[in-house]
Protein backbone atom coordinates (compact mmCIF):
# COMPACT_ATOMS: atom_id res chain seq x y z
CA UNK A 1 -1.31 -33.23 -3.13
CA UNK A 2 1.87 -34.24 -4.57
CA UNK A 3 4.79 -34.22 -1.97
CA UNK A 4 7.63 -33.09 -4.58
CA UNK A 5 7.98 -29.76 -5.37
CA UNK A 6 8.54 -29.83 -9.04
CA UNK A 7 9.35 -25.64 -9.27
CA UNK A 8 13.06 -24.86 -10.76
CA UNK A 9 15.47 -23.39 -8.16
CA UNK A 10 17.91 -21.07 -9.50
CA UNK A 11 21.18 -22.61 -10.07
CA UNK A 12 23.36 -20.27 -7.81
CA UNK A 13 20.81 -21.64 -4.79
CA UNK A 14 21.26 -25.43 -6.19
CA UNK A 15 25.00 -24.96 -5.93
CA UNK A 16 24.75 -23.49 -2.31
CA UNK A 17 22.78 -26.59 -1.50
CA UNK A 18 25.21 -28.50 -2.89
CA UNK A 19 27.73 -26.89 -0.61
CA UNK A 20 25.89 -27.84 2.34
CA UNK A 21 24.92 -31.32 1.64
CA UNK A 22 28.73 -31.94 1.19
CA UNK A 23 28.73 -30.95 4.86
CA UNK A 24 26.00 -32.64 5.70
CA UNK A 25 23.22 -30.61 5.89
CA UNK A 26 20.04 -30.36 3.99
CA UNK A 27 18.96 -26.77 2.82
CA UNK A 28 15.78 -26.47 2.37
CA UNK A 29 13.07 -23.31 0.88
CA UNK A 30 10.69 -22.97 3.59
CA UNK A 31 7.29 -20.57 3.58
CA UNK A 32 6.22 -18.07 0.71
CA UNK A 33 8.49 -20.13 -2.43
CA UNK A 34 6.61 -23.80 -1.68
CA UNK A 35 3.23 -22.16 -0.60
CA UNK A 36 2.95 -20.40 -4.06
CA UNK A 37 4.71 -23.26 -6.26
CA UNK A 38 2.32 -25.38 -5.20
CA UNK A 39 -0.50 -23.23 -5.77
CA UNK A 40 0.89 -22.37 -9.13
CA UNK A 41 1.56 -18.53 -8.70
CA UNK A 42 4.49 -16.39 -9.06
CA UNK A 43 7.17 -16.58 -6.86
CA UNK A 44 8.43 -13.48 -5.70
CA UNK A 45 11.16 -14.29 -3.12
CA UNK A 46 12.88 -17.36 -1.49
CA UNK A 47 13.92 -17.82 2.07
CA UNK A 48 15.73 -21.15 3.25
CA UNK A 49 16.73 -22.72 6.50
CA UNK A 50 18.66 -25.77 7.84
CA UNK A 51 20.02 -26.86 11.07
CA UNK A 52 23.24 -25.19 10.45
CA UNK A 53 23.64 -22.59 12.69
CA UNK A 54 24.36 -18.84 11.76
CA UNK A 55 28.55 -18.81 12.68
CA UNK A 56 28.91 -21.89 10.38
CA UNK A 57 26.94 -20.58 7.90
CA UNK A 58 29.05 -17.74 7.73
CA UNK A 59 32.27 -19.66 7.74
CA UNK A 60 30.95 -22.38 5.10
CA UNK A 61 30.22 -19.09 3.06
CA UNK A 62 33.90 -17.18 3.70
CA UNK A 63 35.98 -20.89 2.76
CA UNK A 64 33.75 -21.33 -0.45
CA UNK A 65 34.05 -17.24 -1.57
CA UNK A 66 31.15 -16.36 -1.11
CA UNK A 67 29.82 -13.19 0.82
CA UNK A 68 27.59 -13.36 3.72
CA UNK A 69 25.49 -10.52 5.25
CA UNK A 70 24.51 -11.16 8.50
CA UNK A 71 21.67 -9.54 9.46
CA UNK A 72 20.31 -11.10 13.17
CA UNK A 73 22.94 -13.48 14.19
CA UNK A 74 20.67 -13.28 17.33
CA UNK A 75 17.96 -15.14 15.42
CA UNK A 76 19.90 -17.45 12.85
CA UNK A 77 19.28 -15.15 10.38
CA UNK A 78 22.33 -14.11 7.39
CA UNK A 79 21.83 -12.94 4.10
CA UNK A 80 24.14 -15.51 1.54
CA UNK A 81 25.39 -13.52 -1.61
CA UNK A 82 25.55 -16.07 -4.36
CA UNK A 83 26.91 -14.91 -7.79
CA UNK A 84 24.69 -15.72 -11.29
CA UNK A 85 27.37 -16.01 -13.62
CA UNK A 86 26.43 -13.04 -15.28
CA UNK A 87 27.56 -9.77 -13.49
CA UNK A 88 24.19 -9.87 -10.67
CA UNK A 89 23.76 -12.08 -7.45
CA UNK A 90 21.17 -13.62 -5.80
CA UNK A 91 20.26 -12.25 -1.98
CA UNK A 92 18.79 -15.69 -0.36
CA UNK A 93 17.80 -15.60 3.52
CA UNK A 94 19.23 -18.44 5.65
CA UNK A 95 17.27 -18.92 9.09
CA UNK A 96 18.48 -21.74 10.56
CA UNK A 97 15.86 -24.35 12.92
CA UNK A 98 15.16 -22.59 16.02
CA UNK A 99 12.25 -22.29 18.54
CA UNK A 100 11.10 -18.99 20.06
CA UNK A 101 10.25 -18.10 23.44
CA UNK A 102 7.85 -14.87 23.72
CA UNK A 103 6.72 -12.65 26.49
CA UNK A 104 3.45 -13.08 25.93
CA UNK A 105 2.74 -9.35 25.10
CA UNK A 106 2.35 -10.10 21.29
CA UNK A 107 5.13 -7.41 20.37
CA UNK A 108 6.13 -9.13 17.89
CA UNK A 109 9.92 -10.03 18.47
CA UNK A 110 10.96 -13.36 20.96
CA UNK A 111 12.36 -13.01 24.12
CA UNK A 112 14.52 -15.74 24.04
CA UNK A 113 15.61 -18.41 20.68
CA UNK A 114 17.21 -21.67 21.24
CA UNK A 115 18.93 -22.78 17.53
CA UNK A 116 17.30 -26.49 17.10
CA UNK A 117 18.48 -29.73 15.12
CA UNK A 118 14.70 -30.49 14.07
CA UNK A 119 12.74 -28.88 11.32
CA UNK A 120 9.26 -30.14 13.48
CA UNK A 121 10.82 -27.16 16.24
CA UNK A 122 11.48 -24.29 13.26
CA UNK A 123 7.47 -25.17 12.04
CA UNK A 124 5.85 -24.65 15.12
CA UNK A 125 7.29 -21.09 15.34
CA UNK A 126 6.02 -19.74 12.17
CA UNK A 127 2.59 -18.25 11.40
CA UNK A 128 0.00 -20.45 9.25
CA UNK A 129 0.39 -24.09 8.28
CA UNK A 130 0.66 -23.09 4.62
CA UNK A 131 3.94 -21.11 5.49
CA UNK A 132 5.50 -24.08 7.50
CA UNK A 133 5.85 -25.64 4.72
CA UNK A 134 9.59 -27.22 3.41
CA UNK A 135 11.65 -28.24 0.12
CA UNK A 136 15.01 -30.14 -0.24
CA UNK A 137 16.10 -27.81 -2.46
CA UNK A 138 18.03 -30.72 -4.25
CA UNK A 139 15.27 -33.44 -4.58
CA UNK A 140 12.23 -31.21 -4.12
CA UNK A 141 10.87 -33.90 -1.63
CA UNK A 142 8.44 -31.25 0.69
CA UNK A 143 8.50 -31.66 4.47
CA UNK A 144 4.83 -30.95 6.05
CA UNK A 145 4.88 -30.91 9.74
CA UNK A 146 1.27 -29.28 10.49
CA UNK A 147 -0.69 -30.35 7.65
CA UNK A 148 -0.24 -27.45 5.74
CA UNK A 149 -0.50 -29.53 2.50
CA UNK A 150 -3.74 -30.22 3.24
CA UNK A 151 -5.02 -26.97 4.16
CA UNK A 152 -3.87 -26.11 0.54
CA UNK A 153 -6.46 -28.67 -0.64
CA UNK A 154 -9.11 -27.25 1.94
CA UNK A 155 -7.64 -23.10 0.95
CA UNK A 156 -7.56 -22.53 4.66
CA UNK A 157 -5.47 -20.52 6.57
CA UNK A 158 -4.95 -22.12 10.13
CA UNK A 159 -2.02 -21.62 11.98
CA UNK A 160 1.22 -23.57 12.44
CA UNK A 161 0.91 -24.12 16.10
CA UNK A 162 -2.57 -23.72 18.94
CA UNK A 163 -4.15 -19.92 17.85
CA UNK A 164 -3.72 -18.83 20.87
CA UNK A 165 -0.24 -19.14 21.17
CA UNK A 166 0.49 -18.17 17.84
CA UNK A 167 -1.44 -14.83 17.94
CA UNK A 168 -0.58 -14.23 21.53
CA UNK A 169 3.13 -14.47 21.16
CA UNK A 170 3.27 -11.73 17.98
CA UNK A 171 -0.22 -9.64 17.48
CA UNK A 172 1.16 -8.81 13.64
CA UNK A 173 0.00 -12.42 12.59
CA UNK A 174 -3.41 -10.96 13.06
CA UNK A 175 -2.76 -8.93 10.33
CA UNK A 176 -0.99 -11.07 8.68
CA UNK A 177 -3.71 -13.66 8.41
CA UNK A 178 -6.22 -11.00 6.68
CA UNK A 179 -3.87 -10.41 4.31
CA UNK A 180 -3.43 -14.39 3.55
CA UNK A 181 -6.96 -14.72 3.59
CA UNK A 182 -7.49 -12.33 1.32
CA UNK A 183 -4.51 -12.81 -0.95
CA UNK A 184 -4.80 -16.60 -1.47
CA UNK A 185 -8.10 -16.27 -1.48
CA UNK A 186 -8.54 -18.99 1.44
CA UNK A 187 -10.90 -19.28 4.26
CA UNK A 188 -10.17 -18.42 7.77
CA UNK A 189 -9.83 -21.60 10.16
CA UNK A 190 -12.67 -20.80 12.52
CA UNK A 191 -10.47 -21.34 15.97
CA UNK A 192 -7.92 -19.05 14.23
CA UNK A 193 -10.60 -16.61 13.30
CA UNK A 194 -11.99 -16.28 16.68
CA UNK A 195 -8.63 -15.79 18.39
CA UNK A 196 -7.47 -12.84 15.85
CA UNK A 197 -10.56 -11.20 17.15
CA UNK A 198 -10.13 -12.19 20.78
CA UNK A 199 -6.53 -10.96 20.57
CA UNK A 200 -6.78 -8.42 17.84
CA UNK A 201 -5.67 -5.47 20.97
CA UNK A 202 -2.42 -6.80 20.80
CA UNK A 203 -1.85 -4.66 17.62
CA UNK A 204 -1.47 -1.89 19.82
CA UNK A 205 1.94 -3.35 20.95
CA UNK A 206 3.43 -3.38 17.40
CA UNK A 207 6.13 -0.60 16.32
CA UNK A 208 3.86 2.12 13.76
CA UNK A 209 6.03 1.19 11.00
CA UNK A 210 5.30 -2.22 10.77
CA UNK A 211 1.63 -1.71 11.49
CA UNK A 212 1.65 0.29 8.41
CA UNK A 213 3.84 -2.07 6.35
CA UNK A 214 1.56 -4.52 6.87
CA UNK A 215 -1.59 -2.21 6.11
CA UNK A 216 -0.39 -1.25 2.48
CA UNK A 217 0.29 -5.17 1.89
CA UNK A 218 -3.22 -5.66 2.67
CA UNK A 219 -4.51 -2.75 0.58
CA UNK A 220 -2.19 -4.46 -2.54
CA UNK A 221 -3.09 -7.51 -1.83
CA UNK A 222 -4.16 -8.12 -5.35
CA UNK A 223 -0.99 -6.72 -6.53
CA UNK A 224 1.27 -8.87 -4.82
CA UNK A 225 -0.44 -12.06 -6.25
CA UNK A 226 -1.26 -11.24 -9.69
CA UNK A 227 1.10 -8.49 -10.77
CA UNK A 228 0.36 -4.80 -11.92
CA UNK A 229 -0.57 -6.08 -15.40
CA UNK A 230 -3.50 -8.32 -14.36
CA UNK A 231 -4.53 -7.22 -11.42
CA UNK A 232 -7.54 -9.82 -9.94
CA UNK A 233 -10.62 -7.58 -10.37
CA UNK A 234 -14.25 -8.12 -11.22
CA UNK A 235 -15.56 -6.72 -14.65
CA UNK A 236 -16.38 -3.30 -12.64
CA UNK A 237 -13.09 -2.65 -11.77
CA UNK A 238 -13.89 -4.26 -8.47
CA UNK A 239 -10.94 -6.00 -6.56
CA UNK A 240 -12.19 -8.69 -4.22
CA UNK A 241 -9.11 -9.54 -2.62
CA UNK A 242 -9.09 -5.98 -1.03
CA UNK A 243 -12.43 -5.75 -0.17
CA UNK A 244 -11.80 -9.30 1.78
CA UNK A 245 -9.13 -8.20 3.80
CA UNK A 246 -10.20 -5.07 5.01
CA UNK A 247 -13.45 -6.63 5.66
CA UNK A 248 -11.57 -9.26 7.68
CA UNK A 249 -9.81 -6.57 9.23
CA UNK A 250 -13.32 -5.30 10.38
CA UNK A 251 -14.87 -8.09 12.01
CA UNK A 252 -12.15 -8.65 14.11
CA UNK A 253 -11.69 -5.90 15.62
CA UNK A 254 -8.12 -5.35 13.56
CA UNK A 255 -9.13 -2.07 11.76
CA UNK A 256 -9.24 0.36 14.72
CA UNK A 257 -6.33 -0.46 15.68
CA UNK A 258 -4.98 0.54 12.06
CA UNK A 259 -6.96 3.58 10.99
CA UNK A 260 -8.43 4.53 14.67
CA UNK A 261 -11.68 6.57 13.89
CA UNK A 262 -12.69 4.76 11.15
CA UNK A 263 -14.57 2.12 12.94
CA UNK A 264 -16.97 5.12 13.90
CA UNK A 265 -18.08 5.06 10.23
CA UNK A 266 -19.74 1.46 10.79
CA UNK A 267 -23.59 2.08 11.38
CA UNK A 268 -23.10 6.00 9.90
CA UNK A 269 -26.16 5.87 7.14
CA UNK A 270 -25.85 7.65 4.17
CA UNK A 271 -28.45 9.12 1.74
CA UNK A 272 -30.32 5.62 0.14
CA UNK A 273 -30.74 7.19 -2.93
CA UNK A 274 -27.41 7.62 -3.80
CA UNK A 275 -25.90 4.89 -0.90
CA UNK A 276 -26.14 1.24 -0.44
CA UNK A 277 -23.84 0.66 2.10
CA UNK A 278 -22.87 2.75 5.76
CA UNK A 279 -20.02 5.00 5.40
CA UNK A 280 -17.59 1.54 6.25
CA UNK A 281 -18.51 -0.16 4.07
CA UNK A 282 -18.82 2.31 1.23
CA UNK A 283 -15.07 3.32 2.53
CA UNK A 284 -13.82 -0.20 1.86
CA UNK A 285 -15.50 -0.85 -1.53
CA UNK A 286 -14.44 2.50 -2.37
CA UNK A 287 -10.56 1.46 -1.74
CA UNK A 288 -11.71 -1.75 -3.82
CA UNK A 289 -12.61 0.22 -6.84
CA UNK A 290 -9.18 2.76 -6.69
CA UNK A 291 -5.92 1.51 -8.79
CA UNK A 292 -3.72 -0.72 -6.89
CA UNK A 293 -1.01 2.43 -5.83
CA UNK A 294 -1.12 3.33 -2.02
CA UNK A 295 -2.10 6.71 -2.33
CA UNK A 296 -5.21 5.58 -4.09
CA UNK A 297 -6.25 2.67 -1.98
CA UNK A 298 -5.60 4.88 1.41
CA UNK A 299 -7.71 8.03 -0.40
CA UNK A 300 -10.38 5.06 -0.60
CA UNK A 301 -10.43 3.76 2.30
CA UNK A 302 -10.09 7.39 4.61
CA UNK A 303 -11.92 9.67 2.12
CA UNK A 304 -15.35 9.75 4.19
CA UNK A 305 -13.23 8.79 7.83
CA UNK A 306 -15.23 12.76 8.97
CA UNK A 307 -18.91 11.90 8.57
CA UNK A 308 -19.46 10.30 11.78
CA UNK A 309 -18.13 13.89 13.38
CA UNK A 310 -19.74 15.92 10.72
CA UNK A 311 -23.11 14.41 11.59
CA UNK A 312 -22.48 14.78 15.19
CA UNK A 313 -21.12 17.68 15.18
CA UNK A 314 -23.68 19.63 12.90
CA UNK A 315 -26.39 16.73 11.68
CA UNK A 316 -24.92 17.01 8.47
CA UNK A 317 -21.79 15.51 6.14
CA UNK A 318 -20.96 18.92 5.30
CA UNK A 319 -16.74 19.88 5.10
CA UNK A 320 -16.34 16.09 5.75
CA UNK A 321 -13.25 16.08 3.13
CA UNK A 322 -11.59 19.30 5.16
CA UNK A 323 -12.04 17.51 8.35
CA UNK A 324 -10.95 14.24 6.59
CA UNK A 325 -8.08 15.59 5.35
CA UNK A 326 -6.69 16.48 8.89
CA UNK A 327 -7.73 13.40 10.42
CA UNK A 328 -6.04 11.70 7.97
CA UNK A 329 -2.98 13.45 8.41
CA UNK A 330 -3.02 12.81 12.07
CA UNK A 331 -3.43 8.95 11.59
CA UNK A 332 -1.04 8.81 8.83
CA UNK A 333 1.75 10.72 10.75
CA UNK A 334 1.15 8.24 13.71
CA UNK A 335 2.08 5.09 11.47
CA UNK A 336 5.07 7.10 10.36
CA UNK A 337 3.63 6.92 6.79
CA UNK A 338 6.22 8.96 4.25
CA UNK A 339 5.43 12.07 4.38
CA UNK A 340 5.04 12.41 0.36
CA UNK A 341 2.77 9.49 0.46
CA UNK A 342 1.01 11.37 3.24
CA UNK A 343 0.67 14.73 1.72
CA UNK A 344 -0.93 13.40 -1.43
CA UNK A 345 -3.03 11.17 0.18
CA UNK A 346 -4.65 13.94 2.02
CA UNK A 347 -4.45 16.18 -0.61
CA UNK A 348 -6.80 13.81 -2.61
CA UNK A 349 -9.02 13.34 0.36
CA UNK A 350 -9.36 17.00 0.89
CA UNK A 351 -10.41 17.97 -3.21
CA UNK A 352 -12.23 14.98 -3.18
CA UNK A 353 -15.65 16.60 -3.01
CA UNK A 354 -14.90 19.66 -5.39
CA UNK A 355 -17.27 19.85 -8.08
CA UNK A 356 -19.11 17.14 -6.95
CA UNK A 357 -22.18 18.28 -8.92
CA UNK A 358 -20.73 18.96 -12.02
CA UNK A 359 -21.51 22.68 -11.93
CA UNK A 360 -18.43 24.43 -12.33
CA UNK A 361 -17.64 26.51 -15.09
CA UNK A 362 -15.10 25.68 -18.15
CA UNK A 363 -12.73 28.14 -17.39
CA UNK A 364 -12.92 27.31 -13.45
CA UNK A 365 -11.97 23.99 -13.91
CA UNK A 366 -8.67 24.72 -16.34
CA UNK A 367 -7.41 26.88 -13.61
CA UNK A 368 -7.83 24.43 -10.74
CA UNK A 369 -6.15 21.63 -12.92
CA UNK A 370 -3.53 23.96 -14.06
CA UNK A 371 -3.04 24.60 -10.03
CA UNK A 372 -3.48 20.93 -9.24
CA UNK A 373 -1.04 19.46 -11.64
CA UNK A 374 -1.96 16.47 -14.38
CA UNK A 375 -1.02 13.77 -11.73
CA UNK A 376 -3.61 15.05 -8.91
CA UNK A 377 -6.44 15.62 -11.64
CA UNK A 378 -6.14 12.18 -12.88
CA UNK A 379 -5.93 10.74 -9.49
CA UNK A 380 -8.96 12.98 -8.90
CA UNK A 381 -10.74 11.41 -11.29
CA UNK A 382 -10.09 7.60 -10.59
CA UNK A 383 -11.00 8.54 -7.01
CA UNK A 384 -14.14 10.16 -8.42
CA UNK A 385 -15.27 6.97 -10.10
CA UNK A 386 -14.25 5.04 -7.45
CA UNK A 387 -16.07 7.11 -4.87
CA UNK A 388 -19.11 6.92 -6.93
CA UNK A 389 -18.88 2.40 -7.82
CA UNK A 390 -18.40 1.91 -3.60
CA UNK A 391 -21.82 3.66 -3.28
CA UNK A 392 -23.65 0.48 -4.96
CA UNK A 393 -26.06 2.61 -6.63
CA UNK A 394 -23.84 3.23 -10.07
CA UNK A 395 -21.56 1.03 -11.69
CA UNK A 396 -21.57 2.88 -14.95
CA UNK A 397 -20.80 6.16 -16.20
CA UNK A 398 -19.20 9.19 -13.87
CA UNK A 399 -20.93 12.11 -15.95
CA UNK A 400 -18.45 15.01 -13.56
CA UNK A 401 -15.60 12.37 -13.81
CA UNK A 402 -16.39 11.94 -17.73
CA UNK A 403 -16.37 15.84 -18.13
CA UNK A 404 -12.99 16.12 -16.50
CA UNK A 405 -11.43 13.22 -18.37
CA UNK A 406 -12.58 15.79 -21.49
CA UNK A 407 -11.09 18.73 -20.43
CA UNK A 408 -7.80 17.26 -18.88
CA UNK A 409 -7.41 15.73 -22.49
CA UNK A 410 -8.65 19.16 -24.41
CA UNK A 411 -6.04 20.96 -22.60
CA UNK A 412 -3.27 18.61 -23.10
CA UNK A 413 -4.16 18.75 -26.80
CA UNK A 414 -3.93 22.48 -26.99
CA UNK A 415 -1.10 22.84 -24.89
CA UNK A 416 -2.45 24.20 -22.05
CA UNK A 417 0.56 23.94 -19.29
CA UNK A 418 -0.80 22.19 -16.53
CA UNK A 419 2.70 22.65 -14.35
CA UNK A 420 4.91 25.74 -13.65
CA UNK A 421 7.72 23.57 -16.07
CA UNK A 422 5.22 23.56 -19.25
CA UNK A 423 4.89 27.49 -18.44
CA UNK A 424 7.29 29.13 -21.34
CA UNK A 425 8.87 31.88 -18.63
CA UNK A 426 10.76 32.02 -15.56
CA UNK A 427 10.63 33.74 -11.95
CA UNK A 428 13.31 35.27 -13.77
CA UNK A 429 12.43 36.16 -16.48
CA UNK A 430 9.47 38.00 -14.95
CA UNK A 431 11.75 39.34 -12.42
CA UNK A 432 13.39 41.30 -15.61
CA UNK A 433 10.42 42.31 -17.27
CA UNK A 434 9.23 43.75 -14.82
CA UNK A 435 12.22 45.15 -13.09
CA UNK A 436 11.68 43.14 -9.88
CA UNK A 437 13.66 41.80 -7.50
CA UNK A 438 13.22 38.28 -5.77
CA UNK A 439 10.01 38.15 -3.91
CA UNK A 440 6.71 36.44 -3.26
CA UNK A 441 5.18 38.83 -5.78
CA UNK A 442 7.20 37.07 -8.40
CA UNK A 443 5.28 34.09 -7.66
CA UNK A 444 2.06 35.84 -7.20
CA UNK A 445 2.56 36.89 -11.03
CA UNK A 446 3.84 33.18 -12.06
CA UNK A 447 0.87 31.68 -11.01
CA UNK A 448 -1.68 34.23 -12.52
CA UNK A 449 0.10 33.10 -15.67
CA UNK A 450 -0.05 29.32 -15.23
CA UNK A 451 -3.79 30.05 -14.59
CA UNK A 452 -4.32 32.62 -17.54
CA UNK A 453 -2.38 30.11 -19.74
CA UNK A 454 -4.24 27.50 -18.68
CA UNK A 455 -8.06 29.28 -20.23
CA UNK A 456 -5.64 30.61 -23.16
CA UNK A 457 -2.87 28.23 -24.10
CA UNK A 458 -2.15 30.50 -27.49
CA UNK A 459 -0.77 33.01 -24.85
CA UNK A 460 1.75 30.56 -23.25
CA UNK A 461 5.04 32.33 -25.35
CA UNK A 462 7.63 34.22 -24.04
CA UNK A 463 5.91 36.74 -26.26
CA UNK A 464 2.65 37.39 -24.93
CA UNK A 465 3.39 36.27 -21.34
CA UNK A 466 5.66 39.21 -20.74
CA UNK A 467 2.64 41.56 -21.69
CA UNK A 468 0.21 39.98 -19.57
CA UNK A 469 3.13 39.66 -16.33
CA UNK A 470 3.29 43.88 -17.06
CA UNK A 471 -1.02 43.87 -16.94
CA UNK A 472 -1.18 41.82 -13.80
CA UNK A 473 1.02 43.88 -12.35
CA UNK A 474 -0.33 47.23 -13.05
CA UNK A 475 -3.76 45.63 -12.24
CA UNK A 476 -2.35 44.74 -8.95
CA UNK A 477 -1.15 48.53 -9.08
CA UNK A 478 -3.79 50.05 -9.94
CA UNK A 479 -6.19 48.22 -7.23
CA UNK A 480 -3.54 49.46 -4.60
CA UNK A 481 -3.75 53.16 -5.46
CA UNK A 482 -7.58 53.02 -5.15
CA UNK A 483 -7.76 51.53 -1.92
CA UNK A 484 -8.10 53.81 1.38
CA UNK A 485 -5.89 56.11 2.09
């Protein structure tokens, strides 16, 4: 493999490395930028280092205008501010050389960093060969002190320095190497493979957020290499990159630690008529088959996490998706997940089964979608598919999916409001018509409407909704006066 880098840097970086060759220094792009110039993907983000340590750094940056952000002085790290020309900046991470002492409980942060004059010292600290990798920005002339080159040719992912010391020192690499693996597309290094597994408890040591960080780069994995517009996927829909990391993730031990419970679903059988694969491995192809956004891919991947319970519980798979729902919640909650992201992951997990036979009535469905909202019944829907392609047995049509598709496009056609904002009234206005004041029976009323509207669009004006507010509420009336006295 050629030892030049031959990718463009942006000017405003060529003129910083300008400024510190003048005092001596070589700045060079190290990691992600080289890795995926050389493999001839898009570039997403470049980080640089040099022996310069953070203080001068700081000061070369304040004499020459510039603005510097540091951000862990502690481990070389600033953030240089260099100006485009054209109104914007460039942000551009300097780390300078440095070798890391750890405590040997994998939590993921060095006990002790000693700044270094050799590049050989900074590439023995980082994770896989094929991030150790460095570029003189100015002559493109790539440094390669653990054969990470190489590996390239071989698409391997082996790490930088002995597995065991690389995994032991921080336990996120374990994660990290799935998602390489399955990103890149590479092979795992089989000393590396063995000691993610052997040291894949370690994960336990590592902060919730970045567990979960890490988890939605895996289940995007095909986003972050081929962009939304061309996502990698198979002519089903199927994306192999996710399926590869979570199945990664599996075998060595990596996805308890992640999703806790959902290890139980390896071994769970499901019905062979409509079910090729145990409950895991449905699970993951069923993430694989979901659009690359995270509430889809987690819906995927937790939607059947209750069957193991169910079946023990009762012998049968029956209220998995309530259960689901709540387990989901729980585990979600723990990795400090947003708690929108959470809510409508659940939310999908828990409707998930509804209609699953494709037996409810016209006017049923309009009033759940109308309750729902467009967004969760076309999430629904993708999840329906999706749920359906992970079981193996169909790869073609979705005949309840197809039939919702229908009437979700029927109803926007007619008008049917499928939101409280598409509903032509007020709280209120109802509040006036019928004389009200503020209360939950305002909203009792408002939602009758959204649900009447939504079997009877032609109703949805100011018009005929106050007449139908006035009969729910002498229905409502009229059922209270003939109730026990």
């Amino acid at each position: 493999m050629d030892k030049k880098l031959s990718y463009a840097f942006p000017p405003p970086l060529m003129r910083a490395a300008e400024m510190f060759h003048k005092h001596g220094t070589t700045l060079y792009a190290v990691g992600g930028v080289v890795r995926d110039a050389l493999l001839g993907l898009r570039v997403n983000d470049i980080d640089v280092a040099s022996a310069m340590r953070p203080d001068d750094v700081c000061r070369l940056c304040d004499s020459s205008g510039l603005t510097v952000i540091p951000k862990g002085l502690r481990y070389g790290t600033v953030e240089m501010v260099l100006p485009c020309g054209n109104g914007t900046n460039l942000h551009i991470e300097h780390t300078t050389f440095r070798r890391d002492t750890y405590g040997g409980d994998g939590a993921h942060r060095p006990e002790y960093v000693k700044f270094s004059d050799e590049l050989s010292d900074d590439a023995l600290r980082r994770d896989f060969t094929v991030n150790a990798l460095y570029a003189d920005i100015l002559t493109g002339e790539i440094i390669d002190p653990t054969g990470g080159l190489d590996d390239i040719k071989l698409r391997t992912i082996r790490t930088a320095n002995a597995p065991a010391v690389t995994l032991r020192d921080d336990g996120l690499r374990i994660m990290r190497f799935a998602r390489f693996c399955a990103q890149l597309g590479f092979t795992p290094e089989s000393s590396t493979y063995e000691c993610a597994k052997e040291y894949s408890h370690l994960l336990g040591d590592i902060s919730k957020e970045r567990i979960f960080d890490e988890a939605l780069k895996v289940l995007l994995c095909d986003v972050r290499y081929c962009g939304e517009d061309a996502i990698e996927r198979d002519n089903t829909g199927f994306s192999v990159k996710v399926q590869r990391g979570l199945t990664l993730l599996k075998e060595i031990n990596a996805l308890k630690c992640v999703f806790p419970g959902l290890e139980d679903c390896a071994g769970i059988a499901q019905n062979p008529k409509y079910h090729a694969f145990d409950v895991l491995d449905h699970s993951i192809r069923t993430a694989a088959f979901t659009p690359p956004v995270p509430q889809m891919r987690l819906a995927g991947l937790l939607h059947d996490i209750a069957k193991p319970i169910c079946v023990k519980r009762n012998g049968s798979m029956h209220t998995h998706e309530l259960i689901g729902a709540d387990i989901s919640r729980e585990i979600l909650t723990q990795l400090r997940c947003p708690n929108d992201l959470r809510d409508s992951v659940c939310r999908l997990i828990a409707l998930h089964m509804y209609d699953i036979n494709n037996t409810a009535k016209d006017s049923t469905l309009r009033r759940r979608f109308a309750s729902w909202g467009e967004s969760t019944v076309r999430q629904l829907i993708k999840l329906r598919r999706a749920d359906v392609h992970g079981s193996g047995r169909n790869y073609g049509d979705v005949d309840s999916a197809d039939r919702w598709e229908r009437m979700l496009c029927a109803m926007k056609s007619e008008g049917a409001p499928l939101s409280y904002d598409e509903l032509k009234c007020t709280g209120t206005d109802i509040a006036e018509w019928l004389s009200m004041p503020p209360s939950p029976e305002i909203g009792r009323i408002k939602r009758m409407l959204l649900e009447h509207c939504a079997v009877f669009p032609a109703d949805n004006t100011k018009e005929r909704l106050k007449k139908t507010a006035y009969d729910c509420a002498m229905q409502k009336a009229a059922v209270q006066s003939d109730g026990p006295v």
